[in-house]
PDB file of N, CA and C in Angstrom:
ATOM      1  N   UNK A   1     -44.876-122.643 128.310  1.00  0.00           N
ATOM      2  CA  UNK A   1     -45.044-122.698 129.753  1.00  0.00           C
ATOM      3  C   UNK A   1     -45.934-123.881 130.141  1.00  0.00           C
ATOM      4  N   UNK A   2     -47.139-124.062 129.152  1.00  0.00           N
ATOM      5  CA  UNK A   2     -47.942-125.191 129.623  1.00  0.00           C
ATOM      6  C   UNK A   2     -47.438-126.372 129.272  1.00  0.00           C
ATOM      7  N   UNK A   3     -46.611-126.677 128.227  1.00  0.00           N
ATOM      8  CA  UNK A   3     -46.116-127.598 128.297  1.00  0.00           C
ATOM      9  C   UNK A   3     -44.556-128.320 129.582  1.00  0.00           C
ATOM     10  N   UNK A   4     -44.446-127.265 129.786  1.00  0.00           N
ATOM     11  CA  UNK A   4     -43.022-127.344 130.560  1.00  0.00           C
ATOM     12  C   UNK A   4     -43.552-128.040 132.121  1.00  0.00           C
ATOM     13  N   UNK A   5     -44.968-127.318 132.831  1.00  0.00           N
ATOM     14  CA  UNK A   5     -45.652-127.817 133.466  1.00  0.00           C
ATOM     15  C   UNK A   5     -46.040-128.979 133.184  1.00  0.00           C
ATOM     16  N   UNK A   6     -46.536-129.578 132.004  1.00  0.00           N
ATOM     17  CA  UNK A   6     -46.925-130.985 131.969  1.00  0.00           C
ATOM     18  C   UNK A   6     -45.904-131.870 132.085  1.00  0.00           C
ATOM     19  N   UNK A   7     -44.701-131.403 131.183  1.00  0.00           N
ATOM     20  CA  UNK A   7     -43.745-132.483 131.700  1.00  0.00           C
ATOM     21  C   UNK A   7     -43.122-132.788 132.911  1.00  0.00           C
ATOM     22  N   UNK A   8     -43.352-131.539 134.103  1.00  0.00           N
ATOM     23  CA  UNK A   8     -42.527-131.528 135.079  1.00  0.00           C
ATOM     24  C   UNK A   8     -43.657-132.356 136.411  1.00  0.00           C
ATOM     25  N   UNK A   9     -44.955-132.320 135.657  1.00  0.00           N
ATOM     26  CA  UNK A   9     -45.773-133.163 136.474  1.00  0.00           C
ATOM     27  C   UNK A   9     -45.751-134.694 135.789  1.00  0.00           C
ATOM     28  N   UNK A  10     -45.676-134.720 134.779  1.00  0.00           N
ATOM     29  CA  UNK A  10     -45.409-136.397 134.481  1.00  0.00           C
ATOM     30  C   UNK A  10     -44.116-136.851 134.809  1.00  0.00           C
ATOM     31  N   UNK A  11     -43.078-135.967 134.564  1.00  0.00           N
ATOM     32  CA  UNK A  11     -42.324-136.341 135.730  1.00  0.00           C
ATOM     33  C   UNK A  11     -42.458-136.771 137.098  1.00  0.00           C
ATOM     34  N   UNK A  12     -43.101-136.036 137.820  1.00  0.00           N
ATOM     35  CA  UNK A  12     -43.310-135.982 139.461  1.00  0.00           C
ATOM     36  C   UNK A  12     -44.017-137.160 139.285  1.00  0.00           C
ATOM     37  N   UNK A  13     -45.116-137.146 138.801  1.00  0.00           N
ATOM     38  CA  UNK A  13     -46.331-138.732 138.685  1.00  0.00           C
ATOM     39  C   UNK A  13     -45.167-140.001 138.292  1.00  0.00           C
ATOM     40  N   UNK A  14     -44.465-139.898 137.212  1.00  0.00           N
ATOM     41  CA  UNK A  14     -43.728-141.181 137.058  1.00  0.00           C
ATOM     42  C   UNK A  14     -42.636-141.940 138.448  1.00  0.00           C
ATOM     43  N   UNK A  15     -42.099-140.334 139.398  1.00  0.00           N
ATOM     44  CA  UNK A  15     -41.452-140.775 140.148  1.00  0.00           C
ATOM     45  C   UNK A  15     -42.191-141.496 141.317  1.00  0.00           C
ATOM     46  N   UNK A  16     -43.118-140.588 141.344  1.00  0.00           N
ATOM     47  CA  UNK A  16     -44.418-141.489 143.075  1.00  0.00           C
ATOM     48  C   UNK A  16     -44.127-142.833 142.643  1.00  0.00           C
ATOM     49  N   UNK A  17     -45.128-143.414 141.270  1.00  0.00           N
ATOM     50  CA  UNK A  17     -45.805-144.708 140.794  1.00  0.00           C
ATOM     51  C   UNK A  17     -44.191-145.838 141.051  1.00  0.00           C
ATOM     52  N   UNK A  18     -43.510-144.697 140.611  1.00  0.00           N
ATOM     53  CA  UNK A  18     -41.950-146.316 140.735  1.00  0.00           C
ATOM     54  C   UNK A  18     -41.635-146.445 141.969  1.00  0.00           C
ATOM     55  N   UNK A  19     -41.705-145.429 142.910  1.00  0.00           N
ATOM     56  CA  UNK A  19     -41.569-145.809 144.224  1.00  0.00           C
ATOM     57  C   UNK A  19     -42.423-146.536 144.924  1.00  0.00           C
ATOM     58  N   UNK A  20     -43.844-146.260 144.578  1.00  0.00           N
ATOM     59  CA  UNK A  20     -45.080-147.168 145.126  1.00  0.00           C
ATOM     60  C   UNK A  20     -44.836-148.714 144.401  1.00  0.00           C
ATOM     61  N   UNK A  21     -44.714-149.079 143.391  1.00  0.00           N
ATOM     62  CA  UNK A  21     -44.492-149.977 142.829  1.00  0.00           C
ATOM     63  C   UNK A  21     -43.201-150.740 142.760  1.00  0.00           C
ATOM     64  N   UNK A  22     -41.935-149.773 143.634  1.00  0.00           N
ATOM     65  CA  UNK A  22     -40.889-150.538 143.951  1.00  0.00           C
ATOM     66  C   UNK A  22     -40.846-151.740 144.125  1.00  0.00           C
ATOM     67  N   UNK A  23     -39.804-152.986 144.014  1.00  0.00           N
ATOM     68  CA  UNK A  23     -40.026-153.832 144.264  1.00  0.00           C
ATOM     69  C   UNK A  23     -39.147-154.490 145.896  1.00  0.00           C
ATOM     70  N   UNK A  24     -38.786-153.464 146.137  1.00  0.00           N
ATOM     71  CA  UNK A  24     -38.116-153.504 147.731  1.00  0.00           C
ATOM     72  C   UNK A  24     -39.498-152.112 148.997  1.00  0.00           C
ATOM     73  N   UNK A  25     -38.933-152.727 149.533  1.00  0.00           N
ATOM     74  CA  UNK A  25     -39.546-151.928 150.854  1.00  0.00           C
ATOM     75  C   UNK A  25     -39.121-150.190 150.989  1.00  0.00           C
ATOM     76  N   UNK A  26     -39.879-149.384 150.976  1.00  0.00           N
ATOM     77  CA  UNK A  26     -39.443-147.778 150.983  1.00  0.00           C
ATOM     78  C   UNK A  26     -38.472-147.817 151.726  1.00  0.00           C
ATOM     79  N   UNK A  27     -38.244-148.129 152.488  1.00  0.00           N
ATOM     80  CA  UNK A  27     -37.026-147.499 153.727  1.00  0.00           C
ATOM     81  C   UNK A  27     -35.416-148.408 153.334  1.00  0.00           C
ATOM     82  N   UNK A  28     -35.757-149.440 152.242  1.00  0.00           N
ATOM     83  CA  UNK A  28     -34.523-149.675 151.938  1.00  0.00           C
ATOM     84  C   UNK A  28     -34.016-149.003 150.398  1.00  0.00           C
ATOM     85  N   UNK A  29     -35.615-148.613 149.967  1.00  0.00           N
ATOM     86  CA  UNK A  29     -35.379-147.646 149.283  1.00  0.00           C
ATOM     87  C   UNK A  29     -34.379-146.320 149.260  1.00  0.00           C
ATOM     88  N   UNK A  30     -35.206-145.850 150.522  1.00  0.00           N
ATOM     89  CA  UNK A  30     -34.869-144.230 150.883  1.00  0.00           C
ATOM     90  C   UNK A  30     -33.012-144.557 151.252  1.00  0.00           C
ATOM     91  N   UNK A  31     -32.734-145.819 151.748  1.00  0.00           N
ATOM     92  CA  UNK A  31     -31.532-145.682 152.201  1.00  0.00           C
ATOM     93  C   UNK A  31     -30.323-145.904 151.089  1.00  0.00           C
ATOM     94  N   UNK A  32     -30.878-146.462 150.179  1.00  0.00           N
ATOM     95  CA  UNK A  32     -30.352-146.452 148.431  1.00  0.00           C
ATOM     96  C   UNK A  32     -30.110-144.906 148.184  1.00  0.00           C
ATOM     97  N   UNK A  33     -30.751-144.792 148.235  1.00  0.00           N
ATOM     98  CA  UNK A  33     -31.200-143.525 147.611  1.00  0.00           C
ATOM     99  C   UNK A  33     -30.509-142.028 148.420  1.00  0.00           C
ATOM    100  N   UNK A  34     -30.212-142.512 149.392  1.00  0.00           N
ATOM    101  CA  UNK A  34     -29.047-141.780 150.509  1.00  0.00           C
ATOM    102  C   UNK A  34     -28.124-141.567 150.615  1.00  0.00           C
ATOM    103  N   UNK A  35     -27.773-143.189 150.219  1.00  0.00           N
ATOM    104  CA  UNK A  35     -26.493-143.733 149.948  1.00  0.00           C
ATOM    105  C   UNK A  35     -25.656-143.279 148.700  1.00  0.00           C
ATOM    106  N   UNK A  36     -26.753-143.476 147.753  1.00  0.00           N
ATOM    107  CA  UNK A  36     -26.015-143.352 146.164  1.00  0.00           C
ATOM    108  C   UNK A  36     -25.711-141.589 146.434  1.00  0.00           C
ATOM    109  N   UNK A  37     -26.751-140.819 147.029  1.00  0.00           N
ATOM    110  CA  UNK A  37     -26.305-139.268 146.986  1.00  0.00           C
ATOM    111  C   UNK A  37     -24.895-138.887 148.418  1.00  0.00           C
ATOM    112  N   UNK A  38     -24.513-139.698 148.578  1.00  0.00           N
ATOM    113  CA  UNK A  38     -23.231-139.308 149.981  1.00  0.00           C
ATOM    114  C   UNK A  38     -22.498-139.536 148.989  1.00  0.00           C
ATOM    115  N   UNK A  39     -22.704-140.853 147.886  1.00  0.00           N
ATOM    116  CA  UNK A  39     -21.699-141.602 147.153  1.00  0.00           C
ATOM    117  C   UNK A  39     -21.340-140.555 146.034  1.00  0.00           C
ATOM    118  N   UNK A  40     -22.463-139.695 145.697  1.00  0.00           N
ATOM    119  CA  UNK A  40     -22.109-138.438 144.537  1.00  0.00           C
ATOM    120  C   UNK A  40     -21.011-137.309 144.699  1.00  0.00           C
ATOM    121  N   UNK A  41     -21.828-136.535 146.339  1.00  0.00           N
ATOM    122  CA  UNK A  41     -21.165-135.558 147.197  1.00  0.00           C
ATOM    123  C   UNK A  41     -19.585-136.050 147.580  1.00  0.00           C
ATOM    124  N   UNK A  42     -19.609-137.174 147.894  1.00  0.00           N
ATOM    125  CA  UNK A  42     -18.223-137.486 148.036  1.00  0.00           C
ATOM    126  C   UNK A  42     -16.970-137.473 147.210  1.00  0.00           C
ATOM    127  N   UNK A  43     -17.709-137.880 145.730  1.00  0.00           N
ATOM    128  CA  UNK A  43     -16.498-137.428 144.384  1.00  0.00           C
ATOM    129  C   UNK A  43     -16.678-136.527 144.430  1.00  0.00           C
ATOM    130  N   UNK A  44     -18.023-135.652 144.239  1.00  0.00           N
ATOM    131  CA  UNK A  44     -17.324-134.247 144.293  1.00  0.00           C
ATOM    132  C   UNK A  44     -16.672-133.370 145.091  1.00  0.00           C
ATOM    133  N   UNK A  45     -16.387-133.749 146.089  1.00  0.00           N
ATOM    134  CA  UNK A  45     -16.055-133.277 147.150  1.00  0.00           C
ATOM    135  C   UNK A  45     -14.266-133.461 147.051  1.00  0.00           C
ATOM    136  N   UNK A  46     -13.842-134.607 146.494  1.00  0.00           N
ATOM    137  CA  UNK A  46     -12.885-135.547 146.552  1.00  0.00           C
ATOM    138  C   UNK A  46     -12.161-134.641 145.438  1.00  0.00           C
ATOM    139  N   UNK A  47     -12.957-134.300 144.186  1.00  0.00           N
ATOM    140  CA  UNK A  47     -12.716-133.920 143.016  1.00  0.00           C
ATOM    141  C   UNK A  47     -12.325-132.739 143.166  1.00  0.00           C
ATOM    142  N   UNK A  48     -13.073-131.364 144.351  1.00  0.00           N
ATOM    143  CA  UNK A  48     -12.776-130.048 144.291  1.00  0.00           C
ATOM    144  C   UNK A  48     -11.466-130.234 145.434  1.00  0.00           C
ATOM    145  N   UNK A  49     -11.428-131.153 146.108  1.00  0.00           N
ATOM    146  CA  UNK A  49      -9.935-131.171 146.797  1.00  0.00           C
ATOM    147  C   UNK A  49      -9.035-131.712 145.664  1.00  0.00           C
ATOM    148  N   UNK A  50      -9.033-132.553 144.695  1.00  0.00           N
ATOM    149  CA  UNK A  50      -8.021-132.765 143.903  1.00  0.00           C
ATOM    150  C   UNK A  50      -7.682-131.056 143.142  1.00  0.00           C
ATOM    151  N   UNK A  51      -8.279-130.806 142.648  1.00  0.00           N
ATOM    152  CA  UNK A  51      -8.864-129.673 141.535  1.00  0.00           C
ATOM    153  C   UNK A  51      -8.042-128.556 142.569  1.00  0.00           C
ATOM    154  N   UNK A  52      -7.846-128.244 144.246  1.00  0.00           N
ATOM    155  CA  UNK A  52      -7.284-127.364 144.463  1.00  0.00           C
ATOM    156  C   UNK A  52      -6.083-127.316 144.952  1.00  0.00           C
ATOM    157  N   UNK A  53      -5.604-128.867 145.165  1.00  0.00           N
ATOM    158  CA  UNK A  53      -4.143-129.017 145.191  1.00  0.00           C
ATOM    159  C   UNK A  53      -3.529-129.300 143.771  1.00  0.00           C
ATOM    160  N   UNK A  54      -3.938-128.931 142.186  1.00  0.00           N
ATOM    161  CA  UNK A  54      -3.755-128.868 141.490  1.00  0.00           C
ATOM    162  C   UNK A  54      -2.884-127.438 141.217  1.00  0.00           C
ATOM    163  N   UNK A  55      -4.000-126.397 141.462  1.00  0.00           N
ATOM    164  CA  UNK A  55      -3.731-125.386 141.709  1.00  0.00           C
ATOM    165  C   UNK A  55      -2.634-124.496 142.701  1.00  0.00           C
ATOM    166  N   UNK A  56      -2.113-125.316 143.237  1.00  0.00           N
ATOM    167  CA  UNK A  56      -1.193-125.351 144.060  1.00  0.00           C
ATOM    168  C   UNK A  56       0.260-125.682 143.134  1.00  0.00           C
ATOM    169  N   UNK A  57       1.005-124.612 142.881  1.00  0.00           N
ATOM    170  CA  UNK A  57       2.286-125.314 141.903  1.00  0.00           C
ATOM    171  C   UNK A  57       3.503-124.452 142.420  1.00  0.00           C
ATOM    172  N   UNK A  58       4.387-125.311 141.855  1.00  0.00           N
ATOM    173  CA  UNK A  58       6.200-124.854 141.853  1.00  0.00           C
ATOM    174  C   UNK A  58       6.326-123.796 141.444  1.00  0.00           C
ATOM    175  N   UNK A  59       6.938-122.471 141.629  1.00  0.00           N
ATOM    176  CA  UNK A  59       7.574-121.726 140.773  1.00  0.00           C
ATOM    177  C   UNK A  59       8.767-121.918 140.705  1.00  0.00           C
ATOM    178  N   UNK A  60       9.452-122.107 139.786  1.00  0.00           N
ATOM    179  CA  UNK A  60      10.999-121.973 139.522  1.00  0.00           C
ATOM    180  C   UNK A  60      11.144-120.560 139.109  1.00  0.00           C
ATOM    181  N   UNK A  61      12.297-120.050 140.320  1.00  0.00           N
ATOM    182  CA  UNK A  61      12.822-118.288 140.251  1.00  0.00           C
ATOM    183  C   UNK A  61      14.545-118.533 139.063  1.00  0.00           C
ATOM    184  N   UNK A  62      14.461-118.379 137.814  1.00  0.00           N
ATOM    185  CA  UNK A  62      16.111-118.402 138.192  1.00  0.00           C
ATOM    186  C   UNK A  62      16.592-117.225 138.329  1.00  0.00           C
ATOM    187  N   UNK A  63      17.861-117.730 138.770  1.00  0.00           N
ATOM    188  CA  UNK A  63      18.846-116.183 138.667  1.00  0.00           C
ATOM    189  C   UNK A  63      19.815-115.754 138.251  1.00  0.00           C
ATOM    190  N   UNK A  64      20.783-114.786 138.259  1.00  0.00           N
ATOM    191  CA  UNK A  64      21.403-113.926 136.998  1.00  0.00           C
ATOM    192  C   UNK A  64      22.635-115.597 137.265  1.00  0.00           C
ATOM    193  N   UNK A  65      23.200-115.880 138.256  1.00  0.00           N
ATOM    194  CA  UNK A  65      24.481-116.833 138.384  1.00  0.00           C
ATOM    195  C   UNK A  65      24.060-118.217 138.332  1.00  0.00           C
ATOM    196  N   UNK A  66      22.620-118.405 137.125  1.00  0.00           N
ATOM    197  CA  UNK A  66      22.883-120.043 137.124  1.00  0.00           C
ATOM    198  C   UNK A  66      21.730-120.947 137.812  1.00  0.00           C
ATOM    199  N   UNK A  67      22.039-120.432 138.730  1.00  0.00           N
ATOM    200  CA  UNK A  67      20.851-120.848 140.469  1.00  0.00           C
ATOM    201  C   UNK A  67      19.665-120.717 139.792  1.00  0.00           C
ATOM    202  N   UNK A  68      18.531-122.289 140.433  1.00  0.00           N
ATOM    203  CA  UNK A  68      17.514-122.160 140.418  1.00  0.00           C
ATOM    204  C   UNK A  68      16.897-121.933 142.139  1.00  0.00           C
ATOM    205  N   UNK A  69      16.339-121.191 141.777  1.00  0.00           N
ATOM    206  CA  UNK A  69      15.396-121.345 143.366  1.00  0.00           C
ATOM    207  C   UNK A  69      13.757-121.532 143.298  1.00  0.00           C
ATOM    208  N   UNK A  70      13.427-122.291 143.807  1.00  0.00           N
ATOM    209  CA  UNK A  70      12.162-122.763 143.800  1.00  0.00           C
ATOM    210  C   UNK A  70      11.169-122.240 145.329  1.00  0.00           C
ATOM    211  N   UNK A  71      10.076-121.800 144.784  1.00  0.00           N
ATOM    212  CA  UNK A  71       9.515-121.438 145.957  1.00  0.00           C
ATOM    213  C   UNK A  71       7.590-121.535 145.693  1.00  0.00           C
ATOM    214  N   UNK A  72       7.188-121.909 146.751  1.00  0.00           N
ATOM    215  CA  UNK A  72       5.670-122.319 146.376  1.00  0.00           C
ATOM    216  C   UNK A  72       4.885-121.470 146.791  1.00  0.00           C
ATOM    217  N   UNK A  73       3.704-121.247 145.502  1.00  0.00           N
ATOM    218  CA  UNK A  73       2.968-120.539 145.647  1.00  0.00           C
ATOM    219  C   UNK A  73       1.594-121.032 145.557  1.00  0.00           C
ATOM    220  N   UNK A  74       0.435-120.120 145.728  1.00  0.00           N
ATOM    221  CA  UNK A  74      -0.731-120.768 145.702  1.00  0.00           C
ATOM    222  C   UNK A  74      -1.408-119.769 144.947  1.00  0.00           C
ATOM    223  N   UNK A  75      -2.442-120.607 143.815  1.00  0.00           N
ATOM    224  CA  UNK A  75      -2.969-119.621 142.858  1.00  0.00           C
ATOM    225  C   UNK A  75      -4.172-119.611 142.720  1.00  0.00           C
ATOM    226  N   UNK A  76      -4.958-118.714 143.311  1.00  0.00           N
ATOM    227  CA  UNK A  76      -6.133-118.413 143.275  1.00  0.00           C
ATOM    228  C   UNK A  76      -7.116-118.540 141.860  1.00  0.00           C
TER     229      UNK A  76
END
C-alpha cells in the first residue's frame, strides 16, 4: 500500500514539473492535450460504430424448393 502511494505521487510530482517546465505556453498546452483526447474518443467512438454494424449480418433462410431467401437481422 505504501509503496503504491509513493509511486502514484511521483507520478503526480513528475506530471506538475513537465508541465511547469514545458517548453510551450500552458494554454497551448492544455489545448494539445484536448485535442489529442477528442482525437482518442473519436476512434473509439468510430470503432464501437464499426464494431456494431459488424454485428449487423445476412441471414440466408433456404427452403425445401431450392429458394434462397435472405432477410436481416440484428444481433445483440
Amino acid at each position: 500500500m505504501k509503496t503504491s502511494l509513493i509511486f502514484l505521487l511521483g507520478i503526480g510530482m513528475g506530471t506538475i514539473i513537465g508541465i511547469l517546465i514545458a517548453p510551450e505556453a500552458g494554454k497551448i498546452t492544455r489545448r494539445k492535450i484536448r485535442d489529442e483526447a477528442d482525437r482518442l474518443i473519436d476512434e473509439k467512438l468510430k470503432k464501437r460504430r464499426q464494431q456494431n454494424a459488424l454485428s449487423r449480418s445476412d441471414v440466408a433462410v433456404h427452403t425445401t424448393d431450392g429458394g434462397v431467401v435472405t432477410e436481416s437481422r440484428y444481433t445483440v
